[in-house]
Every structure is written in C-alpha cells, then in structure tokens.
N, C-alpha and C. Protein backbone atom coordinates (compact mmCIF):
# COMPACT_ATOMS: atom_id res chain seq x y z
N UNK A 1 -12.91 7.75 -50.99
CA UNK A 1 -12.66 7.34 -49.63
C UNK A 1 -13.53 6.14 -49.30
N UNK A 2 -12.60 4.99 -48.88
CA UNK A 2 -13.53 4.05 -48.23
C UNK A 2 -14.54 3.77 -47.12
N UNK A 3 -15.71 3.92 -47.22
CA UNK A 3 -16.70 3.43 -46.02
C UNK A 3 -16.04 2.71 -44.78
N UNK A 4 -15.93 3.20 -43.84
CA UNK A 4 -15.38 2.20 -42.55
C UNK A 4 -16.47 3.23 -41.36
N UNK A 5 -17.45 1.83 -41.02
CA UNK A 5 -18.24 1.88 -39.53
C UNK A 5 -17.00 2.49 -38.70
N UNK A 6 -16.03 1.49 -38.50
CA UNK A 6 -15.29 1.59 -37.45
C UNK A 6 -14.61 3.16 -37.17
N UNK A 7 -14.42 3.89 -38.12
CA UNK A 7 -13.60 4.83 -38.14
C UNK A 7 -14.28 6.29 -36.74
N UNK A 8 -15.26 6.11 -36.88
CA UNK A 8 -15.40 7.30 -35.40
C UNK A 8 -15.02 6.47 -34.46
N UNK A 9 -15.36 5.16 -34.50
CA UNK A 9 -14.58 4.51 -32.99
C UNK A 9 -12.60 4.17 -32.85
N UNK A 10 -12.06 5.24 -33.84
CA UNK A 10 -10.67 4.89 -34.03
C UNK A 10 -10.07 5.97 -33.28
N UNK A 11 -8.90 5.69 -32.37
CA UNK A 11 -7.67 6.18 -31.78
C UNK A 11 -6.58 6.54 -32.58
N UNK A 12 -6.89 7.63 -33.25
CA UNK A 12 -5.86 8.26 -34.79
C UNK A 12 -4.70 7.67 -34.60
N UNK A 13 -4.03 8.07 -33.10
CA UNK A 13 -2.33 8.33 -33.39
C UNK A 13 -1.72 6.47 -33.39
N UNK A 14 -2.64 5.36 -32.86
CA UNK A 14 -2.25 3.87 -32.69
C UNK A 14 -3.04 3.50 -33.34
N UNK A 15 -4.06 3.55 -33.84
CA UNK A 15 -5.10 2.48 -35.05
C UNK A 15 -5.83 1.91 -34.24
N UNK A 16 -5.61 2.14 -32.62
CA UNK A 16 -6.47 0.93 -31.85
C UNK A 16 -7.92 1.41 -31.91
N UNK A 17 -8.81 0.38 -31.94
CA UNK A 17 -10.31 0.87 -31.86
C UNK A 17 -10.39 1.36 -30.39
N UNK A 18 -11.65 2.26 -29.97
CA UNK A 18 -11.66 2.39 -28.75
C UNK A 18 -12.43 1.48 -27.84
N UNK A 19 -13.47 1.07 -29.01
CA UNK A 19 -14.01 -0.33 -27.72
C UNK A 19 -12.93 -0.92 -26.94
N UNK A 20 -12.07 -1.17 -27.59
CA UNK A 20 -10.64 -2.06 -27.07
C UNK A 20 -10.26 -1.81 -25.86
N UNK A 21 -10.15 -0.14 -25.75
CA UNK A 21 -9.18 0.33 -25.03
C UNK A 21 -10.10 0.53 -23.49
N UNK A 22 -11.59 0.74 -24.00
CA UNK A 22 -12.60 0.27 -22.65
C UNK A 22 -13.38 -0.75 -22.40
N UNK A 23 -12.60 -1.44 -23.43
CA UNK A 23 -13.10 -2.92 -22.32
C UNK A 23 -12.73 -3.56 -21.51
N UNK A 24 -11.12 -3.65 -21.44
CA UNK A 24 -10.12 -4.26 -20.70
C UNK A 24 -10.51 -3.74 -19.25
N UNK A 25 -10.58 -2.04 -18.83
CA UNK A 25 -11.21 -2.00 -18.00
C UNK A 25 -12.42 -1.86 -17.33
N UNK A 26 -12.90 -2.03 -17.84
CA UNK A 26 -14.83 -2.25 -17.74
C UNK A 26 -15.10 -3.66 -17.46
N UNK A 27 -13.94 -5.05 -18.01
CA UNK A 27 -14.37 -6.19 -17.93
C UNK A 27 -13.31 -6.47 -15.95
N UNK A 28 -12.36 -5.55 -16.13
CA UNK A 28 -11.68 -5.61 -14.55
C UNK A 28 -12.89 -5.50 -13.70
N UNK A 29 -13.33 -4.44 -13.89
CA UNK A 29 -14.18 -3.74 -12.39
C UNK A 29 -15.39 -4.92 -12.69
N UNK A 30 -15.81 -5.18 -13.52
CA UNK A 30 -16.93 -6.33 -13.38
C UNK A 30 -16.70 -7.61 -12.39
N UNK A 31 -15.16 -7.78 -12.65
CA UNK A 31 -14.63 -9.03 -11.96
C UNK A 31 -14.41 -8.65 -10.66
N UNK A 32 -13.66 -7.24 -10.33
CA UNK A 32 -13.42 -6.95 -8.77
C UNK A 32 -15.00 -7.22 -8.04
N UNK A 33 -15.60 -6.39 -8.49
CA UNK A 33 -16.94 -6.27 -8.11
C UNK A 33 -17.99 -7.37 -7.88
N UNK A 34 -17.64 -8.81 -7.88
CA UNK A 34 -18.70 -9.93 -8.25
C UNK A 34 -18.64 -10.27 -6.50
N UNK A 35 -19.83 -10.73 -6.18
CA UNK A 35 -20.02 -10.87 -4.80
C UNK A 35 -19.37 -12.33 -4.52
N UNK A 36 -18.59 -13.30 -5.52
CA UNK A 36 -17.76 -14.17 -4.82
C UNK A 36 -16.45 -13.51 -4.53
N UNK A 37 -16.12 -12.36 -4.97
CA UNK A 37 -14.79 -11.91 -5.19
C UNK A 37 -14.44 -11.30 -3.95
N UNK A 38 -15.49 -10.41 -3.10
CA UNK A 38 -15.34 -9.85 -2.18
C UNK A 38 -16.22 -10.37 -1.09
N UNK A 39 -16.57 -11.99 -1.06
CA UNK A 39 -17.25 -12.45 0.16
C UNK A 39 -15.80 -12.62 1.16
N UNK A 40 -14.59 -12.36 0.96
CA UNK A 40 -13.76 -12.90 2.42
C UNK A 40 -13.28 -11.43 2.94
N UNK A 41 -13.68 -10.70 1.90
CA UNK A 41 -13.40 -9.37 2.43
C UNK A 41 -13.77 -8.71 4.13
N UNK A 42 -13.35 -8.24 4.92
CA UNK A 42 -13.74 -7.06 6.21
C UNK A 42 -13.28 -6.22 6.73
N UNK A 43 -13.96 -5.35 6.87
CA UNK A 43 -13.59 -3.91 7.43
C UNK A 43 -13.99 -4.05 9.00
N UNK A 44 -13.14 -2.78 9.87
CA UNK A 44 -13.28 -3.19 11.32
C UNK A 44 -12.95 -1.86 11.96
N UNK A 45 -13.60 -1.47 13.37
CA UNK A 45 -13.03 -0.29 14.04
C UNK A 45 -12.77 -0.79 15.38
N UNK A 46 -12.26 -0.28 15.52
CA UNK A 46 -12.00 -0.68 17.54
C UNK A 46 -11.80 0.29 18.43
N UNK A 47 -11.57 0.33 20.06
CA UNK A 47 -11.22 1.24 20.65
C UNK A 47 -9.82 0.26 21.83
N UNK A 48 -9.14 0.99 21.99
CA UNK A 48 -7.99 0.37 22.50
C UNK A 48 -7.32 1.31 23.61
N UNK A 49 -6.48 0.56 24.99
CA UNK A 49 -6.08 0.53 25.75
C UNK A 49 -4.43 0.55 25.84
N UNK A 50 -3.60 1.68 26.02
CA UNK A 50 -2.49 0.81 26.53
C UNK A 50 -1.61 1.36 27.85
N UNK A 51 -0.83 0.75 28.41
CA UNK A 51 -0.12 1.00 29.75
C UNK A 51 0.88 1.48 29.59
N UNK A 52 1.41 2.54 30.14
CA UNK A 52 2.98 2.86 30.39
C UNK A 52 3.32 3.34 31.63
N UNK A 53 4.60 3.19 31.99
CA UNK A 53 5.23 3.49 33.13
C UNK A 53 6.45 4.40 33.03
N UNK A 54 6.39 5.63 33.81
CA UNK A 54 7.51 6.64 33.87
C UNK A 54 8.49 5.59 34.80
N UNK A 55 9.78 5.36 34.23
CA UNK A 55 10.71 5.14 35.12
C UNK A 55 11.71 6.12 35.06
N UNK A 56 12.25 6.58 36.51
CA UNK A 56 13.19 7.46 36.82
C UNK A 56 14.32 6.68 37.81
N UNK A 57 15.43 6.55 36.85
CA UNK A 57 16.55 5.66 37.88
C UNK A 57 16.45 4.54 38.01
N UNK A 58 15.86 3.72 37.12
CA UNK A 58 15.72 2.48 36.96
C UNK A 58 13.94 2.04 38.16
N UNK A 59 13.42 3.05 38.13
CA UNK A 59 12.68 2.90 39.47
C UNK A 59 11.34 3.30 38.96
N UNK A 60 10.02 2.54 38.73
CA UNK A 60 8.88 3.16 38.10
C UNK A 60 8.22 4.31 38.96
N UNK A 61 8.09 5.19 38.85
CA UNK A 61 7.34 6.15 39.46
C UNK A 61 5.79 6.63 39.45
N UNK A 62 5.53 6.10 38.08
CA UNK A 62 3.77 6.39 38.00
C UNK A 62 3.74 5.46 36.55
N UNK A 63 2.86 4.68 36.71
CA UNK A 63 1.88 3.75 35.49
C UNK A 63 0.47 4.87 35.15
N UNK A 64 0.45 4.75 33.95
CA UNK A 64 -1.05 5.19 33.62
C UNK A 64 -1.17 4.48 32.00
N UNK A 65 -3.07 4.82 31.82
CA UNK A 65 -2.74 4.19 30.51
C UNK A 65 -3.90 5.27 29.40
N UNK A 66 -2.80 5.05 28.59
CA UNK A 66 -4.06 5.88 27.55
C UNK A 66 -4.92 4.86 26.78
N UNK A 67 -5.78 5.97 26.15
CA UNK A 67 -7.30 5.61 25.36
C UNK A 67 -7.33 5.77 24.04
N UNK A 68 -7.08 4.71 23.23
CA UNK A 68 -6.87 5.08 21.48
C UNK A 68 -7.85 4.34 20.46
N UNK A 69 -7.84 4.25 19.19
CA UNK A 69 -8.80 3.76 18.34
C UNK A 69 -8.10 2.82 16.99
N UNK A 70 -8.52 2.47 16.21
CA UNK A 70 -8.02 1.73 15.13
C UNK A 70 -8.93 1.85 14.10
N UNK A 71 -8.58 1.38 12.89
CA UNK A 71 -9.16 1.00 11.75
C UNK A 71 -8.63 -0.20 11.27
N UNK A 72 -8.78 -1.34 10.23
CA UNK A 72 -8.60 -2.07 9.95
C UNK A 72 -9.68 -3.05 8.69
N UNK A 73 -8.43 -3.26 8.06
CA UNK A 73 -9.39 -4.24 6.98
C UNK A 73 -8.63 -5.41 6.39
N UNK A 74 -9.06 -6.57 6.48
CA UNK A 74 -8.31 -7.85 6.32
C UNK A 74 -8.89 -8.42 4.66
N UNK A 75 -8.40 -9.78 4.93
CA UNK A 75 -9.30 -11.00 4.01
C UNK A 75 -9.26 -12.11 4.46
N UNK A 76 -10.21 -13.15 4.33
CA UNK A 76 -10.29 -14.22 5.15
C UNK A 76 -10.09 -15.41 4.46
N UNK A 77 -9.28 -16.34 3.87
CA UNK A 77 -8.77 -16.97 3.23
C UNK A 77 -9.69 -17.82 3.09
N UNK A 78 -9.71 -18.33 4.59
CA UNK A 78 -10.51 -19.51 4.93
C UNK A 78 -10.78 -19.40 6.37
N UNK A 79 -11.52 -20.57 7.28
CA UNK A 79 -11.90 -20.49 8.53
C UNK A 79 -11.10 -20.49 9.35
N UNK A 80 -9.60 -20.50 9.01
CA UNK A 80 -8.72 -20.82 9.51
C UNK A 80 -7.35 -19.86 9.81
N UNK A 81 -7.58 -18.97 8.56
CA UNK A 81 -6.48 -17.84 7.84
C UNK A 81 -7.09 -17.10 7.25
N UNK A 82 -5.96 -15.63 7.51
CA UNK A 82 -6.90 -14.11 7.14
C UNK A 82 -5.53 -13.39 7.31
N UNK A 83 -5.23 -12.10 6.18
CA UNK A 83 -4.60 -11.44 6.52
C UNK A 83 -5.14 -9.79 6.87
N UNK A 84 -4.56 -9.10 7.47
CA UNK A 84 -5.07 -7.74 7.91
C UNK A 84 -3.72 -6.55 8.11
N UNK A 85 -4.35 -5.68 7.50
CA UNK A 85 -3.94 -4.51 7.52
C UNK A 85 -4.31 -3.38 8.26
N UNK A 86 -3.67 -2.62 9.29
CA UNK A 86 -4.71 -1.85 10.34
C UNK A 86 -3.88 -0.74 10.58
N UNK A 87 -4.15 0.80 11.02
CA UNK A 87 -4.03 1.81 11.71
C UNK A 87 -4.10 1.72 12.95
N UNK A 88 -3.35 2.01 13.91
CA UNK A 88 -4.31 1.98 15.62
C UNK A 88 -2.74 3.37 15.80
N UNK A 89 -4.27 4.53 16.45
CA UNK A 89 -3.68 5.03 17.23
C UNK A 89 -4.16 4.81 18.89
N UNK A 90 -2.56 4.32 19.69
CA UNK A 90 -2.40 4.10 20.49
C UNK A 90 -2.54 4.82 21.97
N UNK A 91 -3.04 6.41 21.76
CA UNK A 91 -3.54 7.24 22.82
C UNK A 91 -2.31 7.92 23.13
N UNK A 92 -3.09 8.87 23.79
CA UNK A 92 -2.06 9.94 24.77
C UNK A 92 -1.79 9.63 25.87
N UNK A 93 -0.44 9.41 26.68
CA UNK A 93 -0.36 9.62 28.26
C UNK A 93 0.12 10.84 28.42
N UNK A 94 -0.50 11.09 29.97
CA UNK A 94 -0.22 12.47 30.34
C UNK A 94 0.24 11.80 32.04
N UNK A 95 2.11 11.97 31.93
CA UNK A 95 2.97 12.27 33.23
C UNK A 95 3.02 12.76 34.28
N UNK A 96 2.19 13.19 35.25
CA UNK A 96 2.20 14.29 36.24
C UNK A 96 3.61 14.42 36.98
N UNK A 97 3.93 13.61 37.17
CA UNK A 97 5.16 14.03 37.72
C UNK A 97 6.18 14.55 37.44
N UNK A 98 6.53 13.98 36.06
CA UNK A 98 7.67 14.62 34.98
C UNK A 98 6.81 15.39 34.07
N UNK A 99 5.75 15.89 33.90
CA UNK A 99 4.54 16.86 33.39
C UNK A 99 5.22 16.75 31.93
N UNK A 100 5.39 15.26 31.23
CA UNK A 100 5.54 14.72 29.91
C UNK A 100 4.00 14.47 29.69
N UNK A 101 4.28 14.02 28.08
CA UNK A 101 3.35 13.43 27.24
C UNK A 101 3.42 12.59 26.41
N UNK A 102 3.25 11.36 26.66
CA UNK A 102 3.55 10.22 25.31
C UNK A 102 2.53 10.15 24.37
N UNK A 103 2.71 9.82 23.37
CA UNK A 103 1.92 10.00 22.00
C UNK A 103 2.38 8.66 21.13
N UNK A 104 1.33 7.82 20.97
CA UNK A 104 2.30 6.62 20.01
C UNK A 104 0.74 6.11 18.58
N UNK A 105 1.26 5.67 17.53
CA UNK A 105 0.23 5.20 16.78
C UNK A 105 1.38 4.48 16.09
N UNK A 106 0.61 3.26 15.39
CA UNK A 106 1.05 1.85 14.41
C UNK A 106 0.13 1.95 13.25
N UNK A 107 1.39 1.52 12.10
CA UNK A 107 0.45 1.21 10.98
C UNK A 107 1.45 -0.66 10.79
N UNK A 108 0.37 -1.65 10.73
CA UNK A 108 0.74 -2.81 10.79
C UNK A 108 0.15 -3.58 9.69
N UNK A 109 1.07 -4.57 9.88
CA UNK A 109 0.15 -5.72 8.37
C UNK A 109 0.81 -7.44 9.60
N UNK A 110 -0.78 -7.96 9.19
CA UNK A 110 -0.18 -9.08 10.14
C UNK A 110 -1.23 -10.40 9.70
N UNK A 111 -0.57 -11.42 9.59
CA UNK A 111 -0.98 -12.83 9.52
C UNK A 111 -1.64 -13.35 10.48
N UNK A 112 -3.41 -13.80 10.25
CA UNK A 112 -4.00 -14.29 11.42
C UNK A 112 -4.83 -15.95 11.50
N UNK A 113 -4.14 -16.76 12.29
CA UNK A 113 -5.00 -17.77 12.15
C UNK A 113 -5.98 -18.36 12.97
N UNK A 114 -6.78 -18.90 12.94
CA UNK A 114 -8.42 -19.05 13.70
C UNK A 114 -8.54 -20.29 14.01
N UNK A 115 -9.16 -20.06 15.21
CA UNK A 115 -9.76 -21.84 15.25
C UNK A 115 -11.27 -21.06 15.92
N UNK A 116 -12.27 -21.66 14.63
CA UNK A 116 -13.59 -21.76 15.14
C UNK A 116 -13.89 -23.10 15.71
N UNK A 117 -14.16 -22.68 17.41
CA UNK A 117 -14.94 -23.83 18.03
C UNK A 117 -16.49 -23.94 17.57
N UNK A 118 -17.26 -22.68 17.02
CA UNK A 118 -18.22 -23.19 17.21
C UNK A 118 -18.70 -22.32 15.35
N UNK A 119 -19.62 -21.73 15.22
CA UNK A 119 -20.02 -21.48 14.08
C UNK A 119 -19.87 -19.90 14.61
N UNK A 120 -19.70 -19.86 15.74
CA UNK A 120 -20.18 -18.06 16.02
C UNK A 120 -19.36 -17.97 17.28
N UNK A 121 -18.30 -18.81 17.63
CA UNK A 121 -17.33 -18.24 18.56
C UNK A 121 -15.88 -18.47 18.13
N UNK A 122 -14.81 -17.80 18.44
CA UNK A 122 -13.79 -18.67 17.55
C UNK A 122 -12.09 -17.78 18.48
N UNK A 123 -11.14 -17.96 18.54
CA UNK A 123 -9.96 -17.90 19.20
C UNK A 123 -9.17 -17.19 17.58
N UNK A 124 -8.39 -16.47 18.31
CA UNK A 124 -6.95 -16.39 16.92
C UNK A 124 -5.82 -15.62 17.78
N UNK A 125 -5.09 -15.87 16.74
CA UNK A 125 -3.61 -15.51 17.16
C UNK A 125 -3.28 -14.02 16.04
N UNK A 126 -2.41 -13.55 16.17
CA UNK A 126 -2.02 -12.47 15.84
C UNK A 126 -0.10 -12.94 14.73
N UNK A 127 0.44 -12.69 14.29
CA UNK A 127 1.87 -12.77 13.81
C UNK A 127 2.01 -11.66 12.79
N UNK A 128 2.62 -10.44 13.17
CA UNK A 128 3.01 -9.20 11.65
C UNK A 128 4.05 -8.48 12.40
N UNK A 129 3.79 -7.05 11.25
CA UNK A 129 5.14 -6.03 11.75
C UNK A 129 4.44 -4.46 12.02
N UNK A 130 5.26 -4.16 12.79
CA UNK A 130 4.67 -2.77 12.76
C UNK A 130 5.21 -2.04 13.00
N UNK A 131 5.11 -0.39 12.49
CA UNK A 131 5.81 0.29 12.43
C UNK A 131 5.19 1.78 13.17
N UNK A 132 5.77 1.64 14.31
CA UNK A 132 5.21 2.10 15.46
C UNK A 132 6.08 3.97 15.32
N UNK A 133 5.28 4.90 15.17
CA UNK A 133 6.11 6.25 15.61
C UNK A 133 5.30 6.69 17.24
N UNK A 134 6.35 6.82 17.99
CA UNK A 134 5.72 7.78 19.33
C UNK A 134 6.65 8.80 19.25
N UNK A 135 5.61 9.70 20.09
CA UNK A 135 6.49 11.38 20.38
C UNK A 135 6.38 11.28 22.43
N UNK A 136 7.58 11.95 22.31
CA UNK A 136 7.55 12.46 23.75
C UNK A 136 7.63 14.12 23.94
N UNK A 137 6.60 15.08 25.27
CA UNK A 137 6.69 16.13 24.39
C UNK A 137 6.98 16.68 26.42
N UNK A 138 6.91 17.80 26.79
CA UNK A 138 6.93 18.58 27.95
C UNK A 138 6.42 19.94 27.75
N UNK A 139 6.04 20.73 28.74
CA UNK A 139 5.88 21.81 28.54
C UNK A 139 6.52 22.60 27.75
N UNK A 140 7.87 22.51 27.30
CA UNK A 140 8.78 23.17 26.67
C UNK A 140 9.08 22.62 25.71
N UNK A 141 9.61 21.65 25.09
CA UNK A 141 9.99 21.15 23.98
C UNK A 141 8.93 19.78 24.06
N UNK A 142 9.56 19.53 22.65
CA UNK A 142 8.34 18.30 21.91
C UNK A 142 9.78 17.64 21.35
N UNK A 143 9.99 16.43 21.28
CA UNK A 143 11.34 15.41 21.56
C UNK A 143 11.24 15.19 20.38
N UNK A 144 12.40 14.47 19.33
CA UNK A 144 12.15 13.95 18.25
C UNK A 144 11.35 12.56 18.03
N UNK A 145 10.81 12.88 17.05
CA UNK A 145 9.86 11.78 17.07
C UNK A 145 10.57 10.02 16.39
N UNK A 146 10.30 9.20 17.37
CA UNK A 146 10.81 8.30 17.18
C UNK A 146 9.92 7.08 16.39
N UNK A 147 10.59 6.89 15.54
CA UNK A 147 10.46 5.42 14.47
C UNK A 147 10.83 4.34 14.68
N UNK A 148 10.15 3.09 14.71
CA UNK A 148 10.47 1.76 14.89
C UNK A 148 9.60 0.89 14.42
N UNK A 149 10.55 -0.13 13.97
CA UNK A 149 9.67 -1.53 13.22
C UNK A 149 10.02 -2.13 14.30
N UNK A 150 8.87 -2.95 14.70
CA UNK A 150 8.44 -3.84 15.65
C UNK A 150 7.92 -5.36 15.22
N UNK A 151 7.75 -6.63 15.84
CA UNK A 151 6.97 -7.43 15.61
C UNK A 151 6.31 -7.24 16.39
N UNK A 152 5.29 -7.80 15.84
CA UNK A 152 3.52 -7.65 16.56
C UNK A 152 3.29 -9.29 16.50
N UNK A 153 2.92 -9.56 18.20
CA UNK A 153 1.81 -10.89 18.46
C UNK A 153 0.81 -10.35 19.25
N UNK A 154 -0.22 -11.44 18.76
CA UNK A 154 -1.40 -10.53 19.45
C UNK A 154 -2.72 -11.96 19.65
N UNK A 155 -3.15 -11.87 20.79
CA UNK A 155 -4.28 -13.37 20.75
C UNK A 155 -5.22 -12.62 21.03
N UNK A 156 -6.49 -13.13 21.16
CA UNK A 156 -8.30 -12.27 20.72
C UNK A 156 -8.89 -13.96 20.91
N UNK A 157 -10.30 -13.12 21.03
CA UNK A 157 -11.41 -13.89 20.70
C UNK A 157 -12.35 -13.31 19.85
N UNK A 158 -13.02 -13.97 19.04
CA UNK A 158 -14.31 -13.58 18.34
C UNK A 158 -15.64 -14.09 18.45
N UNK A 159 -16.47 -13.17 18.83
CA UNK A 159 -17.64 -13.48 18.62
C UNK A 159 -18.75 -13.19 17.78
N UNK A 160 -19.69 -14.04 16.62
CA UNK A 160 -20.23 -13.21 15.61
C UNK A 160 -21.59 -13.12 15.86
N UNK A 161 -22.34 -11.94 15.80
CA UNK A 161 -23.68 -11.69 15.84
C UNK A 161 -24.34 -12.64 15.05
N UNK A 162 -23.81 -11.65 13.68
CA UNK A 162 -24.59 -12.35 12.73
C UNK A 162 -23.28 -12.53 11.83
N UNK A 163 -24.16 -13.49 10.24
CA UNK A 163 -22.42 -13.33 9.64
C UNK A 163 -21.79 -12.75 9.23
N UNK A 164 -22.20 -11.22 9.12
CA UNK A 164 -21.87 -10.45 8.68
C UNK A 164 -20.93 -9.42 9.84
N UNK A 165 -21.90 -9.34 10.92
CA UNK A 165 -21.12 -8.83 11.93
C UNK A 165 -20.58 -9.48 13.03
N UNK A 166 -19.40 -9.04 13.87
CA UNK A 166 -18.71 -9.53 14.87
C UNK A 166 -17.67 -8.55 16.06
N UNK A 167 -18.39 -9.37 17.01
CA UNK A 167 -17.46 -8.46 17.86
C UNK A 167 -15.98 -9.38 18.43
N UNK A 168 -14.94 -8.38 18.34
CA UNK A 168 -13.60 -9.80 19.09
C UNK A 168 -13.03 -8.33 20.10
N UNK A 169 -11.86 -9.28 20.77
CA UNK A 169 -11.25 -8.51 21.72
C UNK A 169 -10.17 -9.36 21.87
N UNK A 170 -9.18 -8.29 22.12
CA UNK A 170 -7.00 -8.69 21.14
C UNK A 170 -6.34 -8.07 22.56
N UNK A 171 -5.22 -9.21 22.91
CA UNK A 171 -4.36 -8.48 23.67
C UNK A 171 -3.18 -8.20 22.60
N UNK A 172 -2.84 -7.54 22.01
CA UNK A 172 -1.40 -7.18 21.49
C UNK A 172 -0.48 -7.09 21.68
N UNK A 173 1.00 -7.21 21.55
CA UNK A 173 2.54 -6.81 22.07
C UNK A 173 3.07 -6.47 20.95
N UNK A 174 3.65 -5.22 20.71
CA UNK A 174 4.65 -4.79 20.06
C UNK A 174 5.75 -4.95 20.64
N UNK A 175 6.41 -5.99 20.22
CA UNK A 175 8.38 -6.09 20.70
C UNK A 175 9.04 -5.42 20.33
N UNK A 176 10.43 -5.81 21.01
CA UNK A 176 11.44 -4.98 21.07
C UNK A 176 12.11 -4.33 21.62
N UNK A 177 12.72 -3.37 21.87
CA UNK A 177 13.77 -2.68 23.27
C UNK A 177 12.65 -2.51 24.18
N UNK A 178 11.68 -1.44 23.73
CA UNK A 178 10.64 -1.13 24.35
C UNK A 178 9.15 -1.73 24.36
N UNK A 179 8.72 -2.87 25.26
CA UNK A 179 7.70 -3.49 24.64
C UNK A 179 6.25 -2.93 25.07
N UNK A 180 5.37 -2.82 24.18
CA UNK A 180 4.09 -2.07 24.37
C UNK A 180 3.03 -2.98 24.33
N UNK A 181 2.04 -2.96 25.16
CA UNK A 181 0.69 -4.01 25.16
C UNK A 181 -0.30 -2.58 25.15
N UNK A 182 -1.31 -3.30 24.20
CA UNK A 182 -2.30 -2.86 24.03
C UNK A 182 -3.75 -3.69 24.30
N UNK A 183 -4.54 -3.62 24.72
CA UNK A 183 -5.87 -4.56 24.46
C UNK A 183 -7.42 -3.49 23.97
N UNK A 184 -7.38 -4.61 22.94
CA UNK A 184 -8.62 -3.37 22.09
C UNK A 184 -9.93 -4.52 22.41
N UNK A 185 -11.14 -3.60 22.11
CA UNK A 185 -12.25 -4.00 21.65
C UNK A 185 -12.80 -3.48 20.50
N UNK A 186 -13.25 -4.19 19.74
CA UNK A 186 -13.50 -3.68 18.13
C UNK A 186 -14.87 -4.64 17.41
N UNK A 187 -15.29 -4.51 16.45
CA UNK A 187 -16.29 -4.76 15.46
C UNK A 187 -15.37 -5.13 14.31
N UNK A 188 -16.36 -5.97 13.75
CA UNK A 188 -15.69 -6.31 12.32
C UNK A 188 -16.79 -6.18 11.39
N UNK A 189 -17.32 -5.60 10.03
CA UNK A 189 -18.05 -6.08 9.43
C UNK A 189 -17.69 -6.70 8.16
N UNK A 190 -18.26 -7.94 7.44
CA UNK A 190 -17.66 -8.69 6.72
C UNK A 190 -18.43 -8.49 5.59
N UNK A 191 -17.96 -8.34 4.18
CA UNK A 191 -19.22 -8.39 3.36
C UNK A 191 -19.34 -9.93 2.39
C-alpha cells in the first residue's frame, strides 16, 4: 500500500480532499465579515402613530389613532441611496361606537434617497411596496383578515448623534383603495 499524507484528509465516496470542501466556506464568512463589507450596513427600531376614521354612511363618526412599533434594517449605498427592509406593526384601534377593533402591520422593502445638508442633518424620501394585512374584529366575530400590496411613499428627516447613531422621523402613506398614514420616530444604528 502506498504512503499518502493526504489520505485521512480524504472524502471516500468523491476523492475530494476535505480541506477543499472547508475552505470555500471559511474563505466566504472571512469576506462577509471584513469591516469594509458591512460599513453601509443598519439596523433600526421605531415607535409609530397611525389615524383612522369609523365612517358610517359615508359620514365619519369617530377618528382615533393607534400606537405601534417597527424593526428595520437597510444598506447605504452611498450619501445619497440606501435600500431598507422593515416590519412595522401599525397598532390597535379600539371603536367605541361600533365597539370594533382594527389591527394592521406591514412587512415592506423600499428604495431611499438622501440629501445630506450638513454632515449630521439630512432629508429623504421614501419609494417601495408593502404588504399590509389588517384584521377587523367586534365583540362577536373577528372578520377575515385582509391582504394587500400597497405602494409605500414616505419623507423623514435625519439626524445623527454620532456616526454610528441616529435619530430620523417619517411621515408614511400606504396607497391605494384604502390609504393609511403613519408617522414614526425611530433610531438607526449603523455599523
């Protein structure tokens, strides 16, 4: 039998060595992982606002607004462009009159572009889609829950502490038959 080093490092059933087969990914995660790779990277939470109105007969009867939250994490191309991906649930209203309950949350992906006026203040716009489910529920029954893709525009300002952190604040609109505004306040941290 011939001497071969290599043979404890062999994969019987393909001949492949196994260094092979862990390097390919050992040399990935080195590359995900390099701090130029993930400097445009950010993560973000917020707390958010939105309005609705019971209309009965074409006639509004009571406005109120619920209290909801988000998550979110983008990339920042440049000073200019960033895309983001986010959760926001949109809060509960509670009806007194028609003693309903609205219930709505979005999962969205949306295109954002910036104009920094200054090094640490800066404007953006909002452009994506979202795919909005709300429930309507009553003392007695809970309604089917409704699905919709929406476009989402949305304008904000940002302001950054430091460069790592930042605070902004977004008015939002989800279009469509039924149009929904939201306005959040949120954090961003950037790594």
């Amino acid at each position: 039998m011939k001497d071969n080093k290599n043979t404890f490092c062999t994969y019987k059933k393909k001949g492949y060595p196994l260094k092979k087969l862990f390097l390919a990914p050992l040399i990935l995660v080195s590359i995900l992982t390099t701090p130029a790779f993930a400097e445009g990277f950010y993560l973000g939470t917020e707390i958010n606002a939105r309005g609705a109105s019971l209309e009965i007969n074409n006639r509004s009867v009571e406005d109120k607004t619920g209290v909801g939250w988000g998550i979110h994490a983008g990339y920042q191309f440049s000073p200019y462009f960033a895309t983001e991906v986010a959760y926001r649930d949109l809060g509960d209203i509670d009806f007194t009159v028609a003693q309903t309950q609205s219930k709505a949350s979005a999962i969205q992906a949306s295109l954002i572009g910036t104009y920094p006026f200054t090094s640490r203040f800066s404007v953006f716009g909002r452009l994506g889609v979202a795919q909005l489910k709300s429930t309507l529920k009553d003392n007695r029954y809970t309604y089917q829950d409704h699905n919709d893709t929406k476009a989402l525009l949305g304008l904000g300002v940002e302001f950054a502490i430091t460069k790592q952190i930042s605070l902004r604040t977004e008015l939002s609109e989800y279009t469509g038959d039924h149009n929904i505004s939201s306005l959040s306040l949120g954090a961003n941290f950037k790594f």
